[in-house]
C-alpha atoms as a PDB file:
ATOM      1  CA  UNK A   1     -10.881   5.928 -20.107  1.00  0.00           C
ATOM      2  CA  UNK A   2     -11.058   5.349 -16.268  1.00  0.00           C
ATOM      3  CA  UNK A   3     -14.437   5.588 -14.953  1.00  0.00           C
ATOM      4  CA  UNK A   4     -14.662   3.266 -12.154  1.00  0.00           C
ATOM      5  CA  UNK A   5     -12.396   1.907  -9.772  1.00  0.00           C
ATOM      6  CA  UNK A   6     -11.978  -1.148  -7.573  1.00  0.00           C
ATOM      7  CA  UNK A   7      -9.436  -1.522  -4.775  1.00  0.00           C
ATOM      8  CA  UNK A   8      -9.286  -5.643  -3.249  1.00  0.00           C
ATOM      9  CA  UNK A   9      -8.380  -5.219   0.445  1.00  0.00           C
ATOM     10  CA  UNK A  10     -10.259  -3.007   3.372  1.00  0.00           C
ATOM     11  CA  UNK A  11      -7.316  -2.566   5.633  1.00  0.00           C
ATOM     12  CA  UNK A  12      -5.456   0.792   6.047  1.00  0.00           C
ATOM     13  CA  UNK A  13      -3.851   1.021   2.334  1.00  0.00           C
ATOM     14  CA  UNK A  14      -6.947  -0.292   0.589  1.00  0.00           C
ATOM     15  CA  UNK A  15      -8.886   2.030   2.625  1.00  0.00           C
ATOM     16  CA  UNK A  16      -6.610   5.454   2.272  1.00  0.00           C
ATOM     17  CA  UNK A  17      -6.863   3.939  -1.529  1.00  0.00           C
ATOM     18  CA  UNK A  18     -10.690   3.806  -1.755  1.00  0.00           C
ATOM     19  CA  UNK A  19     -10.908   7.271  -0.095  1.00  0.00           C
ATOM     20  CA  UNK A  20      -8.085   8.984  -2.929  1.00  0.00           C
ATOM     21  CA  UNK A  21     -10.009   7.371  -5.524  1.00  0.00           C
ATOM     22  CA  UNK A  22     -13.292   8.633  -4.938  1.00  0.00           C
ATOM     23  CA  UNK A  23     -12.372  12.143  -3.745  1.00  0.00           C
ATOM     24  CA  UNK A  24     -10.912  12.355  -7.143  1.00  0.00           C
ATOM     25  CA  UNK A  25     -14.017  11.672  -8.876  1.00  0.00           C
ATOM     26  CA  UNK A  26     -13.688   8.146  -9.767  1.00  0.00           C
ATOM     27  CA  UNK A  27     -16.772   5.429  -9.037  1.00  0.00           C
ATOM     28  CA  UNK A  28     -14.855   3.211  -6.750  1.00  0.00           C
ATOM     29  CA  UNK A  29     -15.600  -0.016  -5.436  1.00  0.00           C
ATOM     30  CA  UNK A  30     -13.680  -1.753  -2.109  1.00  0.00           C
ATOM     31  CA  UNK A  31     -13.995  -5.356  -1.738  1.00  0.00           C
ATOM     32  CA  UNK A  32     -12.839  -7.101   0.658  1.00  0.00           C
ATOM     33  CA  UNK A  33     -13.468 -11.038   1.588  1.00  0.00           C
ATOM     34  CA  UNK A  34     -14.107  -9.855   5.241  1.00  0.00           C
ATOM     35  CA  UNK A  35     -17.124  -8.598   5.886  1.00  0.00           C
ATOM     36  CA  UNK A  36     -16.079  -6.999   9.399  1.00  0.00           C
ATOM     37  CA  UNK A  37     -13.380  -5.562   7.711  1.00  0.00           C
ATOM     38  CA  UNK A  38     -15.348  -3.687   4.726  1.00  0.00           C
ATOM     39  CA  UNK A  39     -17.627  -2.113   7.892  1.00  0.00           C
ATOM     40  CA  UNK A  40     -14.755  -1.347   9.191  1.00  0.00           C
ATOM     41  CA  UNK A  41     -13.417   0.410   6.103  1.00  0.00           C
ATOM     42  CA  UNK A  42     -16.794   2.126   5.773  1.00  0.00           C
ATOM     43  CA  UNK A  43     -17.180   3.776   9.199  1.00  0.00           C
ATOM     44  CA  UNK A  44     -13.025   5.346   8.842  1.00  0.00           C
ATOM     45  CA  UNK A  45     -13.536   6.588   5.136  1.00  0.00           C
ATOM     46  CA  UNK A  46     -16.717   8.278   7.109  1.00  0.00           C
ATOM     47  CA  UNK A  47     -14.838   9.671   9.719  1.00  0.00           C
ATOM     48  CA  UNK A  48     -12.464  10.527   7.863  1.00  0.00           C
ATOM     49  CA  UNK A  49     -14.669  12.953   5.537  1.00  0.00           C
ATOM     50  CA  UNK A  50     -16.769  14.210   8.159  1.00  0.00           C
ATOM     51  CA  UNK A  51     -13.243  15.497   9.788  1.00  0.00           C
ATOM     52  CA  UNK A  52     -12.489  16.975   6.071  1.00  0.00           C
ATOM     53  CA  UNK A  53     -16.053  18.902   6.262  1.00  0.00           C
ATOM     54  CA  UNK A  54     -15.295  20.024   9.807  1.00  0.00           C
ATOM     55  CA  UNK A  55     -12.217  22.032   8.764  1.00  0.00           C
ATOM     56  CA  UNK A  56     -13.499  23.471   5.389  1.00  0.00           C
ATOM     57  CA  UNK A  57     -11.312  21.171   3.198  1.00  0.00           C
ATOM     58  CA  UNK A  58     -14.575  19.857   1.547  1.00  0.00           C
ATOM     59  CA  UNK A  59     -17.916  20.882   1.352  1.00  0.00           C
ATOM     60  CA  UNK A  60     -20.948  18.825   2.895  1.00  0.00           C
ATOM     61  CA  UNK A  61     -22.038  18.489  -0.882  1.00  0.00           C
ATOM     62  CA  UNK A  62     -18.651  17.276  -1.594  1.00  0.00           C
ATOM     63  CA  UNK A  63     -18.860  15.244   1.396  1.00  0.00           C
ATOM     64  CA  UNK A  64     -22.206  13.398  -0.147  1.00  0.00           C
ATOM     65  CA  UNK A  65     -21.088  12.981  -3.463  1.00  0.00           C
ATOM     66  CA  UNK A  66     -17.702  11.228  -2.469  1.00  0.00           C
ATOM     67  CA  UNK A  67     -20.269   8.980  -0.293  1.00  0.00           C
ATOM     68  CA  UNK A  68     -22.341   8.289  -3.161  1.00  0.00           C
ATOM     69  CA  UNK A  69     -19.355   7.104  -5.661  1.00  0.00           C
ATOM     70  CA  UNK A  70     -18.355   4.662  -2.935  1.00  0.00           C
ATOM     71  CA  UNK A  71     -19.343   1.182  -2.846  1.00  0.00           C
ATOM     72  CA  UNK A  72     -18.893  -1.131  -0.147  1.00  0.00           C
ATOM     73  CA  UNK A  73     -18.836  -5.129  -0.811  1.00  0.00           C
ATOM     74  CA  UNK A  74     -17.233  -8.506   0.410  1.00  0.00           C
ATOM     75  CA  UNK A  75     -18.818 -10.050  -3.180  1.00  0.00           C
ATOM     76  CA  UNK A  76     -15.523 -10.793  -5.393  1.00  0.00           C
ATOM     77  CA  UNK A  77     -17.926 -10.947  -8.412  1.00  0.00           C
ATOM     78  CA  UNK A  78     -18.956  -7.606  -7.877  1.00  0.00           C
ATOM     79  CA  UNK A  79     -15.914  -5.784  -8.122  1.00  0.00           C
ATOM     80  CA  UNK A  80     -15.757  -5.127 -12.031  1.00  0.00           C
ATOM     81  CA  UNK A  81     -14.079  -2.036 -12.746  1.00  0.00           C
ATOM     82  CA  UNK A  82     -11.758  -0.274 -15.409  1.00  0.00           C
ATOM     83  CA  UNK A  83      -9.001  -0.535 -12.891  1.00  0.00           C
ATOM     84  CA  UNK A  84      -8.911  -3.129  -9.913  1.00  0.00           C
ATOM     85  CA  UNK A  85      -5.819  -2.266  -7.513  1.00  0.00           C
ATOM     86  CA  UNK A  86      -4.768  -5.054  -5.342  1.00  0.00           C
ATOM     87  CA  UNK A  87      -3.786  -3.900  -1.735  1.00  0.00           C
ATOM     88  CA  UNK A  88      -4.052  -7.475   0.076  1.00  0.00           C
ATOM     89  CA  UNK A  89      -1.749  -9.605   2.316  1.00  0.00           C
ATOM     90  CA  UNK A  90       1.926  -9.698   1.392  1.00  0.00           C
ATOM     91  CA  UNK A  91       2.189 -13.503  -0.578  1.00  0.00           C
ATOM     92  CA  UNK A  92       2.338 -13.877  -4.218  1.00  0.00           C
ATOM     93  CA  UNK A  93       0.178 -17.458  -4.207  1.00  0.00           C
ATOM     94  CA  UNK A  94      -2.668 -14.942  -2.437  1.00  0.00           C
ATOM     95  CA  UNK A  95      -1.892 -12.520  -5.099  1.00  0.00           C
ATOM     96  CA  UNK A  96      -2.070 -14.439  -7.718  1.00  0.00           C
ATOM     97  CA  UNK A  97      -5.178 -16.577  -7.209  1.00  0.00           C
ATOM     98  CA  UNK A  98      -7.122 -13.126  -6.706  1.00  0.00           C
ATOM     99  CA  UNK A  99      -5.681 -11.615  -9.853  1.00  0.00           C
ATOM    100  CA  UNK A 100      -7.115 -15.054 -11.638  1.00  0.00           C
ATOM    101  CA  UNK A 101      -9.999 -14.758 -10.145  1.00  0.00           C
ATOM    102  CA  UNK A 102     -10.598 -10.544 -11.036  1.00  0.00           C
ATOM    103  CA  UNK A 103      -9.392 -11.544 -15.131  1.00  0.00           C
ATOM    104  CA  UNK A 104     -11.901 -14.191 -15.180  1.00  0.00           C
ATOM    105  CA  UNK A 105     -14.775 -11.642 -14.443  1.00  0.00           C
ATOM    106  CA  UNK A 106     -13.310  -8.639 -15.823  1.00  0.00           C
ATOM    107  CA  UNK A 107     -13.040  -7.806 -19.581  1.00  0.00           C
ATOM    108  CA  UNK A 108      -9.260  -8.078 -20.989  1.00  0.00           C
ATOM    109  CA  UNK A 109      -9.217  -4.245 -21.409  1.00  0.00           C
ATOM    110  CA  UNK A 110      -9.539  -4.143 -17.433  1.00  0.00           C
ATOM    111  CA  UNK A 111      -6.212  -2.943 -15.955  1.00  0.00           C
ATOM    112  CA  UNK A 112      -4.634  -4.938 -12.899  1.00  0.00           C
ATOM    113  CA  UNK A 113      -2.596  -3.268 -10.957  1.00  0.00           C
ATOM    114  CA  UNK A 114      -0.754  -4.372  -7.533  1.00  0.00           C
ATOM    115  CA  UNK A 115       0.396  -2.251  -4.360  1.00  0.00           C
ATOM    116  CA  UNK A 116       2.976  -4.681  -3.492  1.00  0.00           C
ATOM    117  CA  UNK A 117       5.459  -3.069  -1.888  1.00  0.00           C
ATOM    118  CA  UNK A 118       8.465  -5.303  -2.795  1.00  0.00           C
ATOM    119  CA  UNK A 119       7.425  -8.656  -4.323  1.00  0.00           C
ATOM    120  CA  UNK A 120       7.985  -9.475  -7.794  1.00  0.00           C
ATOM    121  CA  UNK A 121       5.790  -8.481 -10.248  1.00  0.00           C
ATOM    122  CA  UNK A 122       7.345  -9.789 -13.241  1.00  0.00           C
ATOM    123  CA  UNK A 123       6.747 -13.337 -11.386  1.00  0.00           C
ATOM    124  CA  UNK A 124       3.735 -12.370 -10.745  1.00  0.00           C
ATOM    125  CA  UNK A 125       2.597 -11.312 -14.938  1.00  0.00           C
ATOM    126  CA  UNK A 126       3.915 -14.477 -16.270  1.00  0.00           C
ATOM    127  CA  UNK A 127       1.225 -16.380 -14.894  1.00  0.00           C
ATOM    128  CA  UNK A 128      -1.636 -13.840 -14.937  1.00  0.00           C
ATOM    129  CA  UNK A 129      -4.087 -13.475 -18.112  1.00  0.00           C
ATOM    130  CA  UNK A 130      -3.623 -10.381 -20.375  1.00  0.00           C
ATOM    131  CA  UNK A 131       0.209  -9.532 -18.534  1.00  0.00           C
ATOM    132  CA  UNK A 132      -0.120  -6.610 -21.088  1.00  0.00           C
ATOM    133  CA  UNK A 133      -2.447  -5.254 -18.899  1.00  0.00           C
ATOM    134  CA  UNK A 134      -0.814  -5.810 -15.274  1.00  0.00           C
ATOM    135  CA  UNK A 135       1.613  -3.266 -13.630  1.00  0.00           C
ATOM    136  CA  UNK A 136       2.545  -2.293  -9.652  1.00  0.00           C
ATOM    137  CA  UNK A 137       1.109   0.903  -8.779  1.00  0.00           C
ATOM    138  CA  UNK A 138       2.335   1.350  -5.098  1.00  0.00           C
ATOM    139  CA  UNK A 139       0.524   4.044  -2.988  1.00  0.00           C
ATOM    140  CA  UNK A 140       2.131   5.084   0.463  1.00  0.00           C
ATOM    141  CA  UNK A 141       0.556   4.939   3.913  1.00  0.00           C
ATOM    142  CA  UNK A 142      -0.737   7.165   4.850  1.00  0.00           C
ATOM    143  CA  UNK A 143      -2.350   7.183   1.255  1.00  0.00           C
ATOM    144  CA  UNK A 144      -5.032  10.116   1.791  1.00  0.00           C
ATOM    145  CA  UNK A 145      -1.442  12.634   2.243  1.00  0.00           C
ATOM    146  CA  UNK A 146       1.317  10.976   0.638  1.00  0.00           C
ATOM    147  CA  UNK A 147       1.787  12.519  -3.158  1.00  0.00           C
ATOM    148  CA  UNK A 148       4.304   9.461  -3.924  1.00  0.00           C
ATOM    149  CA  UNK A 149       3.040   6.584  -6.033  1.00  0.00           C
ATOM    150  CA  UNK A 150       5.365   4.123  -7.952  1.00  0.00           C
ATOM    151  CA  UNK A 151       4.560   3.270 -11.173  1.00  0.00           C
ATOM    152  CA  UNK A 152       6.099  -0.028 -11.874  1.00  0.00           C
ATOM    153  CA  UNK A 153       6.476  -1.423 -15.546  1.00  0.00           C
ATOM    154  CA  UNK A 154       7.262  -5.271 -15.734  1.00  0.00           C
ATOM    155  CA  UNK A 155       8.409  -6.940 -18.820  1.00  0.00           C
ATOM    156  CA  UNK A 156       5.145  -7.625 -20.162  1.00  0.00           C
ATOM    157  CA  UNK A 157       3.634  -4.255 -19.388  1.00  0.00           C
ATOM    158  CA  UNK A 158       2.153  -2.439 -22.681  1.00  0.00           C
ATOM    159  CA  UNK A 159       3.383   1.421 -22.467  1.00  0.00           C
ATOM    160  CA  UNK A 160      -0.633   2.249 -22.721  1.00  0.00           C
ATOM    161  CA  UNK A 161      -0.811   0.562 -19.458  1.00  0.00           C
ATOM    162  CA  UNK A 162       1.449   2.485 -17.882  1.00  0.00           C
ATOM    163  CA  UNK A 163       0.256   5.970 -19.836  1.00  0.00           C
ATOM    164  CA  UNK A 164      -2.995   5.058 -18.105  1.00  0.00           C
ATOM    165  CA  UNK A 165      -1.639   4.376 -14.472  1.00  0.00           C
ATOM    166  CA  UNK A 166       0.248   7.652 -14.522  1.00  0.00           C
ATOM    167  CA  UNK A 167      -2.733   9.796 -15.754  1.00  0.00           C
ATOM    168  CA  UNK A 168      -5.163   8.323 -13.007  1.00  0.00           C
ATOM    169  CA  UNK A 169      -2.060   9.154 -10.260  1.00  0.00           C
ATOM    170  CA  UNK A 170      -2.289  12.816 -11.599  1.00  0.00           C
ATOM    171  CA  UNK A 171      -5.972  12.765 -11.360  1.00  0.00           C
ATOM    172  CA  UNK A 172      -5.422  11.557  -7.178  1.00  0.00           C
ATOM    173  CA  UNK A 173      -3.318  14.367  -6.783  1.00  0.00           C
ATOM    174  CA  UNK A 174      -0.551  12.267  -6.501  1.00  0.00           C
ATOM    175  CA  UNK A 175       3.295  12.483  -7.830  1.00  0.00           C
ATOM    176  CA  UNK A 176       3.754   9.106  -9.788  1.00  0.00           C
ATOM    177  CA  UNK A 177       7.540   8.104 -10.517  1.00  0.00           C
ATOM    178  CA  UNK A 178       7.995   5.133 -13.003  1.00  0.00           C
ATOM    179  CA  UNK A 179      10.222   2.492 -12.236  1.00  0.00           C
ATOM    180  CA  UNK A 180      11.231  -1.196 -13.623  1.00  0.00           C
ATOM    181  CA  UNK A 181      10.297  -4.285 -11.536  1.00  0.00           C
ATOM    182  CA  UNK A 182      13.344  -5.086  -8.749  1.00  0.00           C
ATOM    183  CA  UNK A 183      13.819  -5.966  -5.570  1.00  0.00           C
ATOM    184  CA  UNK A 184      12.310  -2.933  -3.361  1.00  0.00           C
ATOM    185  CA  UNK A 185      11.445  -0.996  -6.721  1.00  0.00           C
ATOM    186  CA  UNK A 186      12.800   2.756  -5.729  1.00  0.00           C
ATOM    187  CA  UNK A 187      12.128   3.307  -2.282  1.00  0.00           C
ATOM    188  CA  UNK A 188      11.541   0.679  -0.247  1.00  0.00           C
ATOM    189  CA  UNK A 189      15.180  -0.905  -1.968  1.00  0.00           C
ATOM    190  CA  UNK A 190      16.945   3.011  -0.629  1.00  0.00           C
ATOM    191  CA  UNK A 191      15.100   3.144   3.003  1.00  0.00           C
ATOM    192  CA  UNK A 192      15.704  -0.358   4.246  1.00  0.00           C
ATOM    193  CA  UNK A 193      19.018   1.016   5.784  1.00  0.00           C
ATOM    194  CA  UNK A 194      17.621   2.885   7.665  1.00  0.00           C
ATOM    195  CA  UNK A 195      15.238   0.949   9.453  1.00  0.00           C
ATOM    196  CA  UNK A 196      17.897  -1.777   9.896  1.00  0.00           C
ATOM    197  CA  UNK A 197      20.504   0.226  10.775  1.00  0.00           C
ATOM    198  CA  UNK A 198      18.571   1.531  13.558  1.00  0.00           C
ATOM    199  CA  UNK A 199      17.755  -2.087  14.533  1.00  0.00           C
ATOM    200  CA  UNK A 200      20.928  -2.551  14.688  1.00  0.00           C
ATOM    201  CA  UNK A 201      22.015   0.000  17.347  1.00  0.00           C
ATOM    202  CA  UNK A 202      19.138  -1.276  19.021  1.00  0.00           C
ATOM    203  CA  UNK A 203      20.122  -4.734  19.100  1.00  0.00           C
ATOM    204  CA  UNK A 204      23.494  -3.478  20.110  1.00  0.00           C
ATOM    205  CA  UNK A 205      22.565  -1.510  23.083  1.00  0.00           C
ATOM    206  CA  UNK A 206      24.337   2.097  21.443  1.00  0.00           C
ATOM    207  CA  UNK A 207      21.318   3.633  21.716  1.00  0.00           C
ATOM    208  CA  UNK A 208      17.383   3.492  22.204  1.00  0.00           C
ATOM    209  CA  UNK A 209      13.993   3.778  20.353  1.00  0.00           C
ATOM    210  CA  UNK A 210      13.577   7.149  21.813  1.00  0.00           C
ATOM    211  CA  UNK A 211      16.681   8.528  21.151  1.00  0.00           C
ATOM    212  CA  UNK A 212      17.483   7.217  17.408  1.00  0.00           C
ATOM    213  CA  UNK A 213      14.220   8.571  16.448  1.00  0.00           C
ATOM    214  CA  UNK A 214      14.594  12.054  18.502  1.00  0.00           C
ATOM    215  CA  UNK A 215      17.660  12.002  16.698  1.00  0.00           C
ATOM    216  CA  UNK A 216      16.889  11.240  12.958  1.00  0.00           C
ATOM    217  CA  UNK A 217      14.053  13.855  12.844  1.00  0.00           C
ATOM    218  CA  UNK A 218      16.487  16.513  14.382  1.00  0.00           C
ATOM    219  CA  UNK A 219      18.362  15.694  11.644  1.00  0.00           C
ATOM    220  CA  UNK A 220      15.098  16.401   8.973  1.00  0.00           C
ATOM    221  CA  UNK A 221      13.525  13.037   8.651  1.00  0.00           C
ATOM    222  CA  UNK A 222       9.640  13.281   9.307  1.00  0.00           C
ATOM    223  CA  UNK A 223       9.861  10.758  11.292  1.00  0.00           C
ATOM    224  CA  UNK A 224      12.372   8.594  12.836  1.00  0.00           C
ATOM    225  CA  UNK A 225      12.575   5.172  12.203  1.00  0.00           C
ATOM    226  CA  UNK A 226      11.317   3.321  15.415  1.00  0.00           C
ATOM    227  CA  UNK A 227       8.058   5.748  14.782  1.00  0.00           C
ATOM    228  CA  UNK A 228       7.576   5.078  10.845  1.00  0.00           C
ATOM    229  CA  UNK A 229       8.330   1.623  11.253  1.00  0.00           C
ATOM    230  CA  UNK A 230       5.091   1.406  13.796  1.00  0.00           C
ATOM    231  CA  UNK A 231       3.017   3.380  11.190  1.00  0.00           C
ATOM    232  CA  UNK A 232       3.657   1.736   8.163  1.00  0.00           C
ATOM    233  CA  UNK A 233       2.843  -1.801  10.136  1.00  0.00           C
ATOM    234  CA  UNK A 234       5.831  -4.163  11.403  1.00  0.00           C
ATOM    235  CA  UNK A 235       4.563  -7.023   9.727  1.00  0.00           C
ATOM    236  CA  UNK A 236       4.448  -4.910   6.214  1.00  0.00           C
ATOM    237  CA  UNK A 237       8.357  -3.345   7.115  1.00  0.00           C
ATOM    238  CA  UNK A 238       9.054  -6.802   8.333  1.00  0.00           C
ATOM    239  CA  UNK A 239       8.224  -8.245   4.824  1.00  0.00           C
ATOM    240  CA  UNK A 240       9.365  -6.510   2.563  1.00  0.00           C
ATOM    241  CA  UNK A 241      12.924  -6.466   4.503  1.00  0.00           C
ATOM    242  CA  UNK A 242      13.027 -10.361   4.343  1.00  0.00           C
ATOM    243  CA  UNK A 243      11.561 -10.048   0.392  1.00  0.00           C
ATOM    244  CA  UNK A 244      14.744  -8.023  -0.377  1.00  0.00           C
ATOM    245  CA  UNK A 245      16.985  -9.842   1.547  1.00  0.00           C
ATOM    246  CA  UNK A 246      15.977 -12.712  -0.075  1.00  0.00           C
ATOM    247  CA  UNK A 247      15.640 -11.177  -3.840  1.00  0.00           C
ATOM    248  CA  UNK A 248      19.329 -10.128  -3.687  1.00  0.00           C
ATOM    249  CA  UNK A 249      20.788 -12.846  -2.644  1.00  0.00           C
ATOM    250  CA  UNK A 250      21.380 -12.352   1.191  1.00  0.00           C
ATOM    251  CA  UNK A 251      23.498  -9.362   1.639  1.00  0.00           C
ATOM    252  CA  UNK A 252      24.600  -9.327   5.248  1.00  0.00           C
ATOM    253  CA  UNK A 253      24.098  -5.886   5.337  1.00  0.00           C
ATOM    254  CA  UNK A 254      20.172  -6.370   4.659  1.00  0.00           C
ATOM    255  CA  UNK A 255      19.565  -9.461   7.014  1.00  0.00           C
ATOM    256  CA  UNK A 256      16.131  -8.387   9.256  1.00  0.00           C
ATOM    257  CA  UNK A 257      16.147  -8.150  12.707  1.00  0.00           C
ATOM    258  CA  UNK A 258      15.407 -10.417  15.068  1.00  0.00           C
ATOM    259  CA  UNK A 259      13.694  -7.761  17.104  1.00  0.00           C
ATOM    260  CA  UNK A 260      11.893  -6.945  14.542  1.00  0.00           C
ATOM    261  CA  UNK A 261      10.696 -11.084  14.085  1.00  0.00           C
ATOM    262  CA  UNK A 262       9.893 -10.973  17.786  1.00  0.00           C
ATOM    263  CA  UNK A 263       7.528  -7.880  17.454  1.00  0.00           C
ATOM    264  CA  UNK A 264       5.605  -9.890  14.582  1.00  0.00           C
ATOM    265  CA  UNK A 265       5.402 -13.006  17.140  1.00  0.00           C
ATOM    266  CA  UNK A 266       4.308 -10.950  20.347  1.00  0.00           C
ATOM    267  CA  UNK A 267       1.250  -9.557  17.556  1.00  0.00           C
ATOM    268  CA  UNK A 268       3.046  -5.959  18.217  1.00  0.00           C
ATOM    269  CA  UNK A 269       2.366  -4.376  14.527  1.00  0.00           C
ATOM    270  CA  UNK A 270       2.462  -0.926  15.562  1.00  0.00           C
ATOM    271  CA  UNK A 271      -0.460   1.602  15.398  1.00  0.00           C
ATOM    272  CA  UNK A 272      -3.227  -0.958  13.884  1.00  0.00           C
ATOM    273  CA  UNK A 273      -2.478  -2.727  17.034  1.00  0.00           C
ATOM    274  CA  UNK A 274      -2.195  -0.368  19.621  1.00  0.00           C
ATOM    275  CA  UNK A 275       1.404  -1.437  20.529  1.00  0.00           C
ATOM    276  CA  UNK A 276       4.490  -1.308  18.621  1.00  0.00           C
ATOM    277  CA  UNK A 277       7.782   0.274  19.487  1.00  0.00           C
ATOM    278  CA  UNK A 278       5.589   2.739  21.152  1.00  0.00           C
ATOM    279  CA  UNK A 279       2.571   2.306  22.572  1.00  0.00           C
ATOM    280  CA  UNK A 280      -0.913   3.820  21.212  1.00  0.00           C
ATOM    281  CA  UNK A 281      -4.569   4.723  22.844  1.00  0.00           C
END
């Protein structure tokens, strides 16, 4: 049985992770091996429940009890937990050294899961202790509102594993959808066209940001693609375009844009930065 929870990684995912997790009753710990970035973690889950109180969606004794099952720490060694959710930077040699490091200090009935959004997780099990035990469970940003969580089942992944992931996705509120490790798993594999197909028009002069995005949501997307692209994080889209590229062998028709490469080496990552393909106070 899940009692306690422990996210690795303070940034916007690991955050809107932490925040799920203990508004759904769980004791949840965030770690992260930046102190500035666990205070900054602290002071938005904060905000973001005071703004929750303000409009009646919790109570203030909801509000202090969600504060109370939260623990803030840049201490690996602390963050033991029935289920440790890894929400870090976007390399496997990262990924794997901190999965290593969470087995060796967590018993082998401790579940590891990942958030990666496209790398390979079966690559990732072969080396890690207990691969029984080790499955992607992939959140959405932003992860406080989106219902969507992939529940991703490697080769080595015991079905009690993945039993457990689903039930503690239903417990978040969220909609979990199982899927079998590949390139992109279910959604990010479907959407890359159309980020890069709007690139494309982009690089091409057809059209502009503005437009292809006014466009697209007249159409029924949520958001256009110029505007998701900036919220998800251009370095994240950016990533898991070249990780798919890559995992299936090239395909012209999924080669990342160079505009997109430039935004990464101007530092323009979209919202977290201020400036993306739009710009943000």
């Amino acid at each position: 049985m899940i009692k306690t929870i422990g996210i690795c990684g303070a940034g916007t995912m690991g955050s809107g992770i932490a925040q799920v997790s203990a508004m759904s009753g769980y004791n949840t710990i965030l770690y992260d091996l930046e102190p500035a970035m666990v205070t900054k973690a602290k002071a938005a889950i904060e905000k973001n429940l005071s703004i929750l109180a303000e409009k009646k969606k919790i109570t203030a004794t909801d509000q202090q009890a969600i504060g109370q099952r939260l623990t803030f720490t840049s201490d690996l060694g602390a963050c033991t937990a029935d289920l440790i959710i890894e929400a870090i930077v976007e390399r496997p040699d990262i990924k794997l050294d901190l999965f290593i490091k969470l087995a060796a200090h967590n018993g082998p009935h401790t579940i590891l899961a990942s958030n990666t959004s496209s790398l390979s997780l079966d690559a990732l099990t072969e080396k890690i202790p207990g691969p029984d035990r080790f499955a992607g469970m992939h959140f959405f940003n932003p992860a406080p509102l989106m219902k969507l969580v992939e529940v991703v089942r490697t080769k080595y992944t015991a079905e009690t594993t993945i039993d457990t992931l689903m039930e503690v996705a239903r417990v978040m509120g969220k909609t979990p959808v199982l899927c079998t490790d590949a390139p992109g798993f279910i959604v990010n594999h479907v959407a890359r066209p159309y980020y890069l197909e709007a690139l494309r028009l982009l690089e091409e002069g057809l059209s502009d940001i503005e437009t292809i995005d006014t466009l697209m949501e007249a159409t029924g997307f949520k958001m256009g693609p110029f505007r998701l692209m900036d919220l998800i994080g251009n370095d994240i889209n950016y990533a898991v375009s070249e990780s798919i590229y890559e995992a299936l062998g090239r395909p012209e028709r999924l080669k990342p844009s160079l505009i997109q490469r430039q935004m990464l080496a101007e530092g323009n990552l979209g919202r977290k930065t201020g400036k993306g393909y739009y710009r943000y106070e």
